[in-house]
C-alpha atoms as a PDB file:
ATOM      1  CA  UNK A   1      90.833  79.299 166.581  1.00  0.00           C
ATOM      2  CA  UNK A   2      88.853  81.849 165.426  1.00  0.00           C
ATOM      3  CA  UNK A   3      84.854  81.885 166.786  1.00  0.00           C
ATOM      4  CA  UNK A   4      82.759  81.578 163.825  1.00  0.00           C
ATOM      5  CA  UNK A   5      80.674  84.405 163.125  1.00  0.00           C
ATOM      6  CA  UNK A   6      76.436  84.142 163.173  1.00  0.00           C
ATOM      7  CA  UNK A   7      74.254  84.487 160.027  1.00  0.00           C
ATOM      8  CA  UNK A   8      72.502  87.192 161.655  1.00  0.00           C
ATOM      9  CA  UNK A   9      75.553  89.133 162.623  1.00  0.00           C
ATOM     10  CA  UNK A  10      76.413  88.938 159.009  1.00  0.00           C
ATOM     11  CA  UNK A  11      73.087  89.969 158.298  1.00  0.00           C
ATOM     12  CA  UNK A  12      72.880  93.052 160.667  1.00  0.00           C
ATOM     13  CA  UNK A  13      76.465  93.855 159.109  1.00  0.00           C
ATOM     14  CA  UNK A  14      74.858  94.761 155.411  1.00  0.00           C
ATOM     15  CA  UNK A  15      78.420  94.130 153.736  1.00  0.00           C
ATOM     16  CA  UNK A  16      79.579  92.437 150.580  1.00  0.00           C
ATOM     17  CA  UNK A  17      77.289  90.012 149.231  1.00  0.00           C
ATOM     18  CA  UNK A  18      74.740  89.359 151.068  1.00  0.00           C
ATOM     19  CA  UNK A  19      74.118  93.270 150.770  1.00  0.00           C
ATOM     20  CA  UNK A  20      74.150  92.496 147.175  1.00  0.00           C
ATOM     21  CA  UNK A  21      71.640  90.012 147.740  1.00  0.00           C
ATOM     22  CA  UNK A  22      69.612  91.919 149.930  1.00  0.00           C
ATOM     23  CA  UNK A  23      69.362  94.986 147.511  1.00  0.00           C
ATOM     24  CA  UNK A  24      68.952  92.454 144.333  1.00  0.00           C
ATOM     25  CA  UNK A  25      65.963  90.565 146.062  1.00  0.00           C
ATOM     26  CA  UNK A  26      64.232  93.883 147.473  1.00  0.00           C
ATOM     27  CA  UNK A  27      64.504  95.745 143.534  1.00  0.00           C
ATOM     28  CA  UNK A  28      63.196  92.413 142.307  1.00  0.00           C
ATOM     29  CA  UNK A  29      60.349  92.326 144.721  1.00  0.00           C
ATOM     30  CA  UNK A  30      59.543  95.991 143.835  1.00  0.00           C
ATOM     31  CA  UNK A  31      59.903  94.995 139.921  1.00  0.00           C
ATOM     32  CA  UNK A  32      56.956  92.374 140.415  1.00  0.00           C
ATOM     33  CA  UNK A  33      55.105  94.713 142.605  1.00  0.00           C
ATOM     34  CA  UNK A  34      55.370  97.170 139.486  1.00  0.00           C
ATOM     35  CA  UNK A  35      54.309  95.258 136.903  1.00  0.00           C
ATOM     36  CA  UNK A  36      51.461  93.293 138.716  1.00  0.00           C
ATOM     37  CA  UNK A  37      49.843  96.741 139.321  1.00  0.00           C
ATOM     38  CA  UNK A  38      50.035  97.449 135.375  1.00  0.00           C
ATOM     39  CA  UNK A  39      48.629  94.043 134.218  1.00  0.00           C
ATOM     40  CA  UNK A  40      45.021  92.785 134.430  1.00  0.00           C
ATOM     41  CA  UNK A  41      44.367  90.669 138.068  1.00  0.00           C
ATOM     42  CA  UNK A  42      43.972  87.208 135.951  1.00  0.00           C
ATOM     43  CA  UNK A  43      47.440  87.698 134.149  1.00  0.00           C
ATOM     44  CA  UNK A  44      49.110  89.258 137.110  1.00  0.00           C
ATOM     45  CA  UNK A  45      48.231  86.271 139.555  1.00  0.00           C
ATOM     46  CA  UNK A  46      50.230  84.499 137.179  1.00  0.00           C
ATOM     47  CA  UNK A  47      53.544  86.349 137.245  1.00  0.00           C
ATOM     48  CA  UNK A  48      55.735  85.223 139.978  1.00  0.00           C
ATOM     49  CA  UNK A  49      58.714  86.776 139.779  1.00  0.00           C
ATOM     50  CA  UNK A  50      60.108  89.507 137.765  1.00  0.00           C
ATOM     51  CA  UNK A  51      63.537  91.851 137.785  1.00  0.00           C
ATOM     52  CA  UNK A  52      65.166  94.798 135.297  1.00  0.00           C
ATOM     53  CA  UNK A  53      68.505  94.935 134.359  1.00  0.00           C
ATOM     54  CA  UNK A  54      68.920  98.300 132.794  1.00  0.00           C
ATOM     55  CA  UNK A  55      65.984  98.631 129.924  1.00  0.00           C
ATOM     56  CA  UNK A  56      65.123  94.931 129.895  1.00  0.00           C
ATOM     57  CA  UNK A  57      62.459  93.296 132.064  1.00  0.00           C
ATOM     58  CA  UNK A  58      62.216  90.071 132.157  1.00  0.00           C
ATOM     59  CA  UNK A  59      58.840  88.594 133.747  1.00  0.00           C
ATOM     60  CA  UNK A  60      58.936  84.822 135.151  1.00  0.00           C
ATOM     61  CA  UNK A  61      55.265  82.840 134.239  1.00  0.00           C
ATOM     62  CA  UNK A  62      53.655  79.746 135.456  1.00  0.00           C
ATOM     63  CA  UNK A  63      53.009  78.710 131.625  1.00  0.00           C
ATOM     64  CA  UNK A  64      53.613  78.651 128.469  1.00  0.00           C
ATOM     65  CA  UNK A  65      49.755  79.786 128.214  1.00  0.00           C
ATOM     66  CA  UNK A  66      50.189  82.778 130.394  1.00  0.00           C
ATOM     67  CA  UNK A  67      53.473  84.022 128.654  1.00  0.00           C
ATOM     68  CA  UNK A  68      51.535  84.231 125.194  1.00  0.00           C
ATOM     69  CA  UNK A  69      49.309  86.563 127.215  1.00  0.00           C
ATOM     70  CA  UNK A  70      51.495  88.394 129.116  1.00  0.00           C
ATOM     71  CA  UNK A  71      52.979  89.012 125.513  1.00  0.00           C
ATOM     72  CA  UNK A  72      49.645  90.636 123.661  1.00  0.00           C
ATOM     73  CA  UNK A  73      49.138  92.775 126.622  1.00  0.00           C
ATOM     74  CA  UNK A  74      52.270  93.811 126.998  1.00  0.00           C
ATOM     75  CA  UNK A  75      52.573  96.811 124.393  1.00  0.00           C
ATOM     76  CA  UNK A  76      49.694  98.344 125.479  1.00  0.00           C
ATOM     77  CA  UNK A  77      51.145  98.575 128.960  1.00  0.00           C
ATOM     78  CA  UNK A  78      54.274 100.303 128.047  1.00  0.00           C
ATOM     79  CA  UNK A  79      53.590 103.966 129.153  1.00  0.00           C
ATOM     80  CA  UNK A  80      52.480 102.886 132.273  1.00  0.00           C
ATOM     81  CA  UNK A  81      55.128 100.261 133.250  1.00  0.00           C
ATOM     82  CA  UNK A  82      57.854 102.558 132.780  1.00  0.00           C
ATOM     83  CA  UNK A  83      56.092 104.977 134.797  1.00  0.00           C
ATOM     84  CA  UNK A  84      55.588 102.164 137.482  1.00  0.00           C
ATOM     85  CA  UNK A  85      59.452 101.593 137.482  1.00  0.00           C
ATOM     86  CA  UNK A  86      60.355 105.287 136.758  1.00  0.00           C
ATOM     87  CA  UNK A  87      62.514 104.298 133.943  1.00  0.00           C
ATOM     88  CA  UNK A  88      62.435 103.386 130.249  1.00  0.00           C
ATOM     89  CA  UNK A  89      61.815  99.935 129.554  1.00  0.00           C
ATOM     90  CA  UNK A  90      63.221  98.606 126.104  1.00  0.00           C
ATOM     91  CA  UNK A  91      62.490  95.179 125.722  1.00  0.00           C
ATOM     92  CA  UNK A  92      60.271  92.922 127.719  1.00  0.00           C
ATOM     93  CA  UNK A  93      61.492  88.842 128.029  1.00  0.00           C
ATOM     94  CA  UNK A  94      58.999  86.642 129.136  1.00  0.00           C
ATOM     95  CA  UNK A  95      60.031  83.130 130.501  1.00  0.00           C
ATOM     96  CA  UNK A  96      58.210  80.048 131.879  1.00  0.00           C
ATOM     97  CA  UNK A  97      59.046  78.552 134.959  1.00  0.00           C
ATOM     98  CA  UNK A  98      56.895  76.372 136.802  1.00  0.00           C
ATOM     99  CA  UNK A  99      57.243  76.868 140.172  1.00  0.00           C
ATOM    100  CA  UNK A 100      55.990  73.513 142.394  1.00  0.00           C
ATOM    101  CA  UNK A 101      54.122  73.410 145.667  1.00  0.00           C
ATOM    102  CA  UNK A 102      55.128  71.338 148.397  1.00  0.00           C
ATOM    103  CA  UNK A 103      54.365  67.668 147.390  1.00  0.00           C
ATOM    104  CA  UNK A 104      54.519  68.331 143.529  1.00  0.00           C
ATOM    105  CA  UNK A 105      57.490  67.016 141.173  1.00  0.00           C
ATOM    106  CA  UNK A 106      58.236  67.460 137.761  1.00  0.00           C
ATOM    107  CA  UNK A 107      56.891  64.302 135.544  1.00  0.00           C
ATOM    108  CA  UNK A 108      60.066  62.233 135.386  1.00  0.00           C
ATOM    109  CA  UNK A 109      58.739  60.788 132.429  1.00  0.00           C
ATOM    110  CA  UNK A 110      59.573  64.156 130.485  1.00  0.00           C
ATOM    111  CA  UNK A 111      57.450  65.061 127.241  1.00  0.00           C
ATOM    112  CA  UNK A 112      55.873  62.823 125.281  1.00  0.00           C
ATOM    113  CA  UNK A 113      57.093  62.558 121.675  1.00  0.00           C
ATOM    114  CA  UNK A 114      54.564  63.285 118.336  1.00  0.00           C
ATOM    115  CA  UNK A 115      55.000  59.316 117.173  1.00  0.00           C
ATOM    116  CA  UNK A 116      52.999  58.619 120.940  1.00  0.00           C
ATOM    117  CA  UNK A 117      50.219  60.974 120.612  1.00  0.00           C
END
């Protein structure tokens, strides 16, 4: 039987995917990086993840609130984003994600339709 092999072995080794991993998570973290140093502090607190594939970026928000702002600033940051990443940006996605802190849930209860309000 063969001895199975440690994660950190696998680690050290740099091979396959977790390389892949490795490299994805480390351009990603420099993406954010990037475009925090671009936006204004109160926007860029609110951006908490972000990655580029080829000319799109697509920026992760805590709200819906915060997207519609990341999106009027946005266009006015375009010379200096792409000289940030050192490449041409086309098209900038924004998406909302909450992200939860330890002892939060989602509501179970899920939106609340117009007829309740």
């Amino acid at each position: 039987m063969k001895k199975p092999t440690a994660v950190s072995d696998l680690l050290e080794q740099g091979k396959g995917t977790l390389q892949r991993l490795r490299t994805g998570t480390a351009d990603a973290e420099r993406t954010l990086a990037a475009l925090r140093r671009v936006l204004p502090p109160e926007i860029a607190r609110e951006v908490w993840s972000a990655s580029r594939r080829g000319t799109t970026l697509t920026a992760f928000v805590h709200s819906a609130a915060w997207g519609t702002r990341l999106r009027y600033v946005i266009p006015g940051l375009k010379a200096a984003l792409e000289a940030e990443l050192g490449g041409t940006v086309e098209q900038v996605k924004i998406k909302v994600r909450a992200v939860f802190r330890r002892g939060q849930a989602p509501s179970k209860e899920g939106p609340v339709p117009f007829s309740e309000k």
